[in-house]
C-alpha atoms as a PDB file:
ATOM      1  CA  UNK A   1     157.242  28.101  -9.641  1.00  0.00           C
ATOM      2  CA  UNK A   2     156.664  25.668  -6.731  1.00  0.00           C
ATOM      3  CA  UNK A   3     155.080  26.886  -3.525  1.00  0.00           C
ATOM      4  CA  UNK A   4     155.733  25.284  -0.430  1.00  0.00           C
ATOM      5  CA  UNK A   5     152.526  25.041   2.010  1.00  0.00           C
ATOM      6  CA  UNK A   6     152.322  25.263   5.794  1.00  0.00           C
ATOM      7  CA  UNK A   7     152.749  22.479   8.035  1.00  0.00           C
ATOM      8  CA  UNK A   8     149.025  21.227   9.621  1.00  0.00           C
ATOM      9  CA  UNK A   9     148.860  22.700  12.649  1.00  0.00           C
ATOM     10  CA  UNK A  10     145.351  20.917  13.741  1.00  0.00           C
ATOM     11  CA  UNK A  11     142.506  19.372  12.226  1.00  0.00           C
ATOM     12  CA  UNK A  12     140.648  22.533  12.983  1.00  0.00           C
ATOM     13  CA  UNK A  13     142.563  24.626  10.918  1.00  0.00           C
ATOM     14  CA  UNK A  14     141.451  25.186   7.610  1.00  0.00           C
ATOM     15  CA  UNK A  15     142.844  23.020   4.573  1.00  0.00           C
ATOM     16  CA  UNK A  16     144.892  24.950   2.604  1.00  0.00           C
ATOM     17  CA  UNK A  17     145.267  21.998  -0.577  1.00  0.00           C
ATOM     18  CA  UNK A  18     143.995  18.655  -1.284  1.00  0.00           C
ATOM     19  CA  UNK A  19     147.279  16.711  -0.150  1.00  0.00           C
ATOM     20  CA  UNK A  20     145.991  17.139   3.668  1.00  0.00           C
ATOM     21  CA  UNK A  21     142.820  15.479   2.929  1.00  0.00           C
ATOM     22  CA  UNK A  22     141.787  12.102   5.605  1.00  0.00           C
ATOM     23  CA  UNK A  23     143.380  11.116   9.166  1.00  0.00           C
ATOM     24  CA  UNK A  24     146.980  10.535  10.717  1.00  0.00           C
ATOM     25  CA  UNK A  25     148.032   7.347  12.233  1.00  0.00           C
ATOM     26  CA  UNK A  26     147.497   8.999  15.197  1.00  0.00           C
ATOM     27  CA  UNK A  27     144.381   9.757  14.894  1.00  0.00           C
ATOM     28  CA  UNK A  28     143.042   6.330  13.630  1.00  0.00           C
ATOM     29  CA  UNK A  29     145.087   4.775  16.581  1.00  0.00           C
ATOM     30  CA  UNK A  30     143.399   7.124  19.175  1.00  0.00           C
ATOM     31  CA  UNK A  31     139.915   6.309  17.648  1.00  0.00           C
ATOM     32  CA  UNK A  32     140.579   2.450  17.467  1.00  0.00           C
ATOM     33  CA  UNK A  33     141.896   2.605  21.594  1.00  0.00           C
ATOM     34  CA  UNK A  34     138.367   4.421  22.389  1.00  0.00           C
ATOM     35  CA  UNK A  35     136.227   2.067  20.337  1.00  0.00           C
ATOM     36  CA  UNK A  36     138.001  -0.937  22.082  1.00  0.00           C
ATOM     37  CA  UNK A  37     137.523   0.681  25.641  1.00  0.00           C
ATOM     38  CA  UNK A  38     134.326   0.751  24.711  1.00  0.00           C
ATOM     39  CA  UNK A  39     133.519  -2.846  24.019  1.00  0.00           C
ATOM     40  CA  UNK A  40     135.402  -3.999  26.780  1.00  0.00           C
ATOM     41  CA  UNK A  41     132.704  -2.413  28.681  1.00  0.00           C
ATOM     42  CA  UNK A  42     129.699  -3.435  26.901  1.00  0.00           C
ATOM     43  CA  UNK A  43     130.553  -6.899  26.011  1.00  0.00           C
ATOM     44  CA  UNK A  44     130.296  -8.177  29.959  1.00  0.00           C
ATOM     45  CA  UNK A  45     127.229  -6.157  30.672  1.00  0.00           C
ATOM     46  CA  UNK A  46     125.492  -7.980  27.145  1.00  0.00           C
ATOM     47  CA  UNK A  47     127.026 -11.062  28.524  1.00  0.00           C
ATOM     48  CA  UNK A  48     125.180 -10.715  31.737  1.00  0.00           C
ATOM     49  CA  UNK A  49     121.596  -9.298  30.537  1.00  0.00           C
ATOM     50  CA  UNK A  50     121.655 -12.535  27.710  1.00  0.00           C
ATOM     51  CA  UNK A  51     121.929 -14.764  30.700  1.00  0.00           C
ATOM     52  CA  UNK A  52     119.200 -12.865  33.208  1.00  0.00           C
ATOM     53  CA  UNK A  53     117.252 -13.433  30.107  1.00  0.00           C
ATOM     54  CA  UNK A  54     117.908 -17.101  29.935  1.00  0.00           C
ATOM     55  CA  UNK A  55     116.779 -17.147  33.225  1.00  0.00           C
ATOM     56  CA  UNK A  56     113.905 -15.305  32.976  1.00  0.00           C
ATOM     57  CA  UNK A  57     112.470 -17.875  30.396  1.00  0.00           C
ATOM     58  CA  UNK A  58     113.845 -20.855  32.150  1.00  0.00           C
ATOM     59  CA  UNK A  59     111.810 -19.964  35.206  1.00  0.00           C
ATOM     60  CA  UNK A  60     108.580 -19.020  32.828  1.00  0.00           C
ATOM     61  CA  UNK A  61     108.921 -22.563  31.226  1.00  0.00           C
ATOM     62  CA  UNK A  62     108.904 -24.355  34.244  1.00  0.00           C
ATOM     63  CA  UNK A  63     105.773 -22.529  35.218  1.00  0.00           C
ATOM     64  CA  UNK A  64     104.099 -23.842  31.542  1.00  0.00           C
ATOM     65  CA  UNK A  65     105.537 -27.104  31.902  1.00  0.00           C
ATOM     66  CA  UNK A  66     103.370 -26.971  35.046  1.00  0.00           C
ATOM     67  CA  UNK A  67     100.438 -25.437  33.249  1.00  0.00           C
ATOM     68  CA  UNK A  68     100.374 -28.339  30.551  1.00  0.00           C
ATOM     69  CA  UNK A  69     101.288 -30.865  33.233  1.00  0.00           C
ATOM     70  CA  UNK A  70      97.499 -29.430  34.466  1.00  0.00           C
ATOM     71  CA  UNK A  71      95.714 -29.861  30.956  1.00  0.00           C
ATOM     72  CA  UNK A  72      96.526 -33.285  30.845  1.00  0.00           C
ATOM     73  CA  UNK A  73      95.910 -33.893  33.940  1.00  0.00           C
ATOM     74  CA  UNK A  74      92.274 -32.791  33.564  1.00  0.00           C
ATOM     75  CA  UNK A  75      91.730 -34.595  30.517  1.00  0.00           C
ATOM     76  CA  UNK A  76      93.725 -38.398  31.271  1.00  0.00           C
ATOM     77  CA  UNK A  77      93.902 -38.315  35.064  1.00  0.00           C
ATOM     78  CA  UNK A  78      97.778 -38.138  35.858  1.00  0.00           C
ATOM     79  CA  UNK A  79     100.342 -36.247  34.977  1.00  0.00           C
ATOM     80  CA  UNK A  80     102.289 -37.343  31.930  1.00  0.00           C
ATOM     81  CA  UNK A  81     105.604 -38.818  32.099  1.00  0.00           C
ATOM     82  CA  UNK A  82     108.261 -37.988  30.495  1.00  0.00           C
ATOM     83  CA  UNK A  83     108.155 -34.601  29.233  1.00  0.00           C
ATOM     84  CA  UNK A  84     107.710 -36.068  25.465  1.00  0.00           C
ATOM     85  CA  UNK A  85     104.229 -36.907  26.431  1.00  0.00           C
ATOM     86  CA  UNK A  86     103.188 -33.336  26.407  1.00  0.00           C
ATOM     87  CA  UNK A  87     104.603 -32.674  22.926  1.00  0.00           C
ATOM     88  CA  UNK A  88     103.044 -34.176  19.722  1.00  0.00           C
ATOM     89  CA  UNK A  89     102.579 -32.337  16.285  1.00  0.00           C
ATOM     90  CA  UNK A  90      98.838 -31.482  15.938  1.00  0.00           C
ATOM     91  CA  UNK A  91      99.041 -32.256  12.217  1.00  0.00           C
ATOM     92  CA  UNK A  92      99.790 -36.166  13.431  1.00  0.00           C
ATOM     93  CA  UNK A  93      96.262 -36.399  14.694  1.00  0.00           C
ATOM     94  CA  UNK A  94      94.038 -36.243  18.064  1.00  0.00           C
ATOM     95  CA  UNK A  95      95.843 -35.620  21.119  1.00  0.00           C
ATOM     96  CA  UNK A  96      96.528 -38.482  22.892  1.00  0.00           C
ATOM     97  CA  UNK A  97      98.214 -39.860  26.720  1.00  0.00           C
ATOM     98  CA  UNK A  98     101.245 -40.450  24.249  1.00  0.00           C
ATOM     99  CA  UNK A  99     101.494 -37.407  22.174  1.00  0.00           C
ATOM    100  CA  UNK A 100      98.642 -34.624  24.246  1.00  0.00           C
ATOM    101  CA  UNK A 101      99.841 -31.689  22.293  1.00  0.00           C
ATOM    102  CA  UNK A 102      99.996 -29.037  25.306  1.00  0.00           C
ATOM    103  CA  UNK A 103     103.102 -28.173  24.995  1.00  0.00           C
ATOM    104  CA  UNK A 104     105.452 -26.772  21.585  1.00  0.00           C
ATOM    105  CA  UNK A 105     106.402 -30.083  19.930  1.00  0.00           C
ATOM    106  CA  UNK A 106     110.188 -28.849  20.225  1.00  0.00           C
ATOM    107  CA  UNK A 107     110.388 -27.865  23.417  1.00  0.00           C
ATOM    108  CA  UNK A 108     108.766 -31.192  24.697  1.00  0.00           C
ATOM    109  CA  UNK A 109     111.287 -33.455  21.773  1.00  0.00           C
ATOM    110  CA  UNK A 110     114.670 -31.845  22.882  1.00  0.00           C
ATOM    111  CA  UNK A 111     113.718 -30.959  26.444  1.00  0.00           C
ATOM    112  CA  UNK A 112     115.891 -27.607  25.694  1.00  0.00           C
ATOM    113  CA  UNK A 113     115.104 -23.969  25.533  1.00  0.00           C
ATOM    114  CA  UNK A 114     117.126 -20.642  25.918  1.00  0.00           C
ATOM    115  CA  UNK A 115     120.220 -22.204  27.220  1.00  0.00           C
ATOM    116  CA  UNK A 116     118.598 -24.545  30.024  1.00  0.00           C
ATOM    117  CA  UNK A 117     117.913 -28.276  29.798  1.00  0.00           C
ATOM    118  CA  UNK A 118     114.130 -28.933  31.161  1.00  0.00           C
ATOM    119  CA  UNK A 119     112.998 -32.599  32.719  1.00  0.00           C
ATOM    120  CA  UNK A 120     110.030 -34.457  34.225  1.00  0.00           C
ATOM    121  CA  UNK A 121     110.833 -37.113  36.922  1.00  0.00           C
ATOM    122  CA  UNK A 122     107.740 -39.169  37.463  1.00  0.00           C
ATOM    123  CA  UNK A 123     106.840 -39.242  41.191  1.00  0.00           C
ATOM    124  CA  UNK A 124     104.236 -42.245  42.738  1.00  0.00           C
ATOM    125  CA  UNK A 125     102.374 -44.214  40.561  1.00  0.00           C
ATOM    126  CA  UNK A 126      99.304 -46.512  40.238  1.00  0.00           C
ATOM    127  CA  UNK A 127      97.691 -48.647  37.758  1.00  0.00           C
ATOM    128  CA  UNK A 128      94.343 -48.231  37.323  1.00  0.00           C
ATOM    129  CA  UNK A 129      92.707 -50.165  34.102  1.00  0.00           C
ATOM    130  CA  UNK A 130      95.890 -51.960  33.562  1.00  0.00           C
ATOM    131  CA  UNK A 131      97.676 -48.762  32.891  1.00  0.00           C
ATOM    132  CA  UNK A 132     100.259 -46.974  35.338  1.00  0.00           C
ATOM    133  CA  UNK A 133      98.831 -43.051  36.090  1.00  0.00           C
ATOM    134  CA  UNK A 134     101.153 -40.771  37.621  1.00  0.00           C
ATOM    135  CA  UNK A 135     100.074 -39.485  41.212  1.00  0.00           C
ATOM    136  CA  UNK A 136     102.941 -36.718  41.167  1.00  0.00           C
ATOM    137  CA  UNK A 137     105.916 -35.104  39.170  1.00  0.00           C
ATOM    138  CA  UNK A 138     108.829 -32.804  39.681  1.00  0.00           C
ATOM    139  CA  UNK A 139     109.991 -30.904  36.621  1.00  0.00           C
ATOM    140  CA  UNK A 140     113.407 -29.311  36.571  1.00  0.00           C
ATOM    141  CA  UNK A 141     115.121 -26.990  34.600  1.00  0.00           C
ATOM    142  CA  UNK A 142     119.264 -26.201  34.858  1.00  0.00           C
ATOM    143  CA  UNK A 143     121.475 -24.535  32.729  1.00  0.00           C
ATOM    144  CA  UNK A 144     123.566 -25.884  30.199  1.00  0.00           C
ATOM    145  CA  UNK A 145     126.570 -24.398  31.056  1.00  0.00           C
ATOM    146  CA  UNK A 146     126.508 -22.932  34.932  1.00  0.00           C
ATOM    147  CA  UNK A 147     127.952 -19.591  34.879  1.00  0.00           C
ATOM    148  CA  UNK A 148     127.327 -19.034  30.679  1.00  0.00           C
ATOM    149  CA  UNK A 149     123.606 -19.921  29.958  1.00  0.00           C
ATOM    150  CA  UNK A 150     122.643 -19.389  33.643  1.00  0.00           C
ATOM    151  CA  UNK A 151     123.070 -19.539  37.171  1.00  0.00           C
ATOM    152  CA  UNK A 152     119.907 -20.709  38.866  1.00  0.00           C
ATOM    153  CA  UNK A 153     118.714 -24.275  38.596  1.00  0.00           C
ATOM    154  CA  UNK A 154     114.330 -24.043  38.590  1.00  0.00           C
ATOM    155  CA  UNK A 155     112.140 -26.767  39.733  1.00  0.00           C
ATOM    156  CA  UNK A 156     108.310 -27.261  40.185  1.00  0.00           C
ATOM    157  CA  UNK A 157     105.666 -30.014  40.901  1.00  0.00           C
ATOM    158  CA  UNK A 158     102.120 -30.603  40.940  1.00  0.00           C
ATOM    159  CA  UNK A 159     101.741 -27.504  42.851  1.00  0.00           C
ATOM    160  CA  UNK A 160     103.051 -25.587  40.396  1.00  0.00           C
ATOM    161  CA  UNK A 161     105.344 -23.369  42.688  1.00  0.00           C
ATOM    162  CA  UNK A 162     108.287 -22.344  40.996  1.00  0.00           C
ATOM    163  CA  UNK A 163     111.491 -22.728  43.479  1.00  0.00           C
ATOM    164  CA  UNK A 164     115.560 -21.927  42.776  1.00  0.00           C
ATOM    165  CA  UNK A 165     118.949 -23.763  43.622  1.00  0.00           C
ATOM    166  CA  UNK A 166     121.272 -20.740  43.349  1.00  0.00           C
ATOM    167  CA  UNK A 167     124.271 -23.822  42.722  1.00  0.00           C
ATOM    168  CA  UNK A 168     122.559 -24.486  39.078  1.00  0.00           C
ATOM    169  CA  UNK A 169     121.803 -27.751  40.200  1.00  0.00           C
ATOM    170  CA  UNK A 170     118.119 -29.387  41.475  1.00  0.00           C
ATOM    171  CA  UNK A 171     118.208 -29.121  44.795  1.00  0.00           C
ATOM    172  CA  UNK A 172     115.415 -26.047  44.610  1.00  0.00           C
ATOM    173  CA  UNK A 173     114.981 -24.971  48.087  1.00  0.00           C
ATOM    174  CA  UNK A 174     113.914 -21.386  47.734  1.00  0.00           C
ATOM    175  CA  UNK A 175     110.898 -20.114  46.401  1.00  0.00           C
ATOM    176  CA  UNK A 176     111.209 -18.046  43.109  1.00  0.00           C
ATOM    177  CA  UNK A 177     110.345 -14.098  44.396  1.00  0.00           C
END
């Protein structure tokens, strides 16, 4: 005797044998179309916060570039030039107008961090015991890739004011807010 069962009407309906058991094409499709809506509209928006976060540290790094610029100004009076001077691995040994160890080794090796590429240009100098001391400095900090890893360039100097070039570049004209 073979018995014949009713069509599915809905998922809602209750199961009448084990042959109806999982999901329709249909189904999967229509589940597939609203999980793809879906990243379409989160993918931009965690696009956009990964690069205000980019900025956010750029900025911050500029303003402890300027901070270690400081330290070692206090302890070899002038600012150190180039940006490798503020580096050094403590293990190596004392700090030094070479190697002060103020700033992360990496950060002063590479000169890159969170999608920006950070810079010291010496400014005036003067040689004082036969060796050249640094009067002033402008450090600078733009984005690897304008539009990806950021859209503000950042630049400070000895007076440690943090100002912005909306164009990515390092013509900073306004001051950070």
């Amino acid at each position: 005797m073979k018995t014949t069962l009713a069509p599915r009407i809905s998922n809602l309906a209750p199961r009448t044998s084990n042959l109806e058991l999982g999901f329709t094409l249909i189904e999967l499709l229509i589940v597939m179309s609203i999980m793809l809506i879906l990243m379409a509209l989160a993918v931009p928006q965690m696009i956009k916060l990964k690069k205000h976060a980019d900025e956010t540290s750029a900025a911050q790094t500029i303003r402890t570039i300027g901070q270690a610029e400081t330290m070692y100004n206090s302890s070899y009076n002038g600012y150190a030039c180039p940006l490798a001077s503020l580096g050094g691995d403590p293990k190596a040994g004392a700090p030094s107008a070479t190697s002060a160890q103020v700033l992360d080794p990496v950060l002063a090796a590479t000169g890159q961090k969170s999608g920006y590429t950070f810079a010291i240009t010496c400014g005036s100098k003067v040689t004082i015991n036969n060796q050249d001391v640094y009067n002033s400095y402008e450090v600078t900090g733009v984005p690897q890739v304008i539009g990806k890893t950021g859209d503000n360039g950042y630049c400070s100097d000895e007076n440690n004011i943090v100002k912005v070039d909306p164009a990515g570049a390092t013509n900073c004209t306004q001051s950070l807010q």
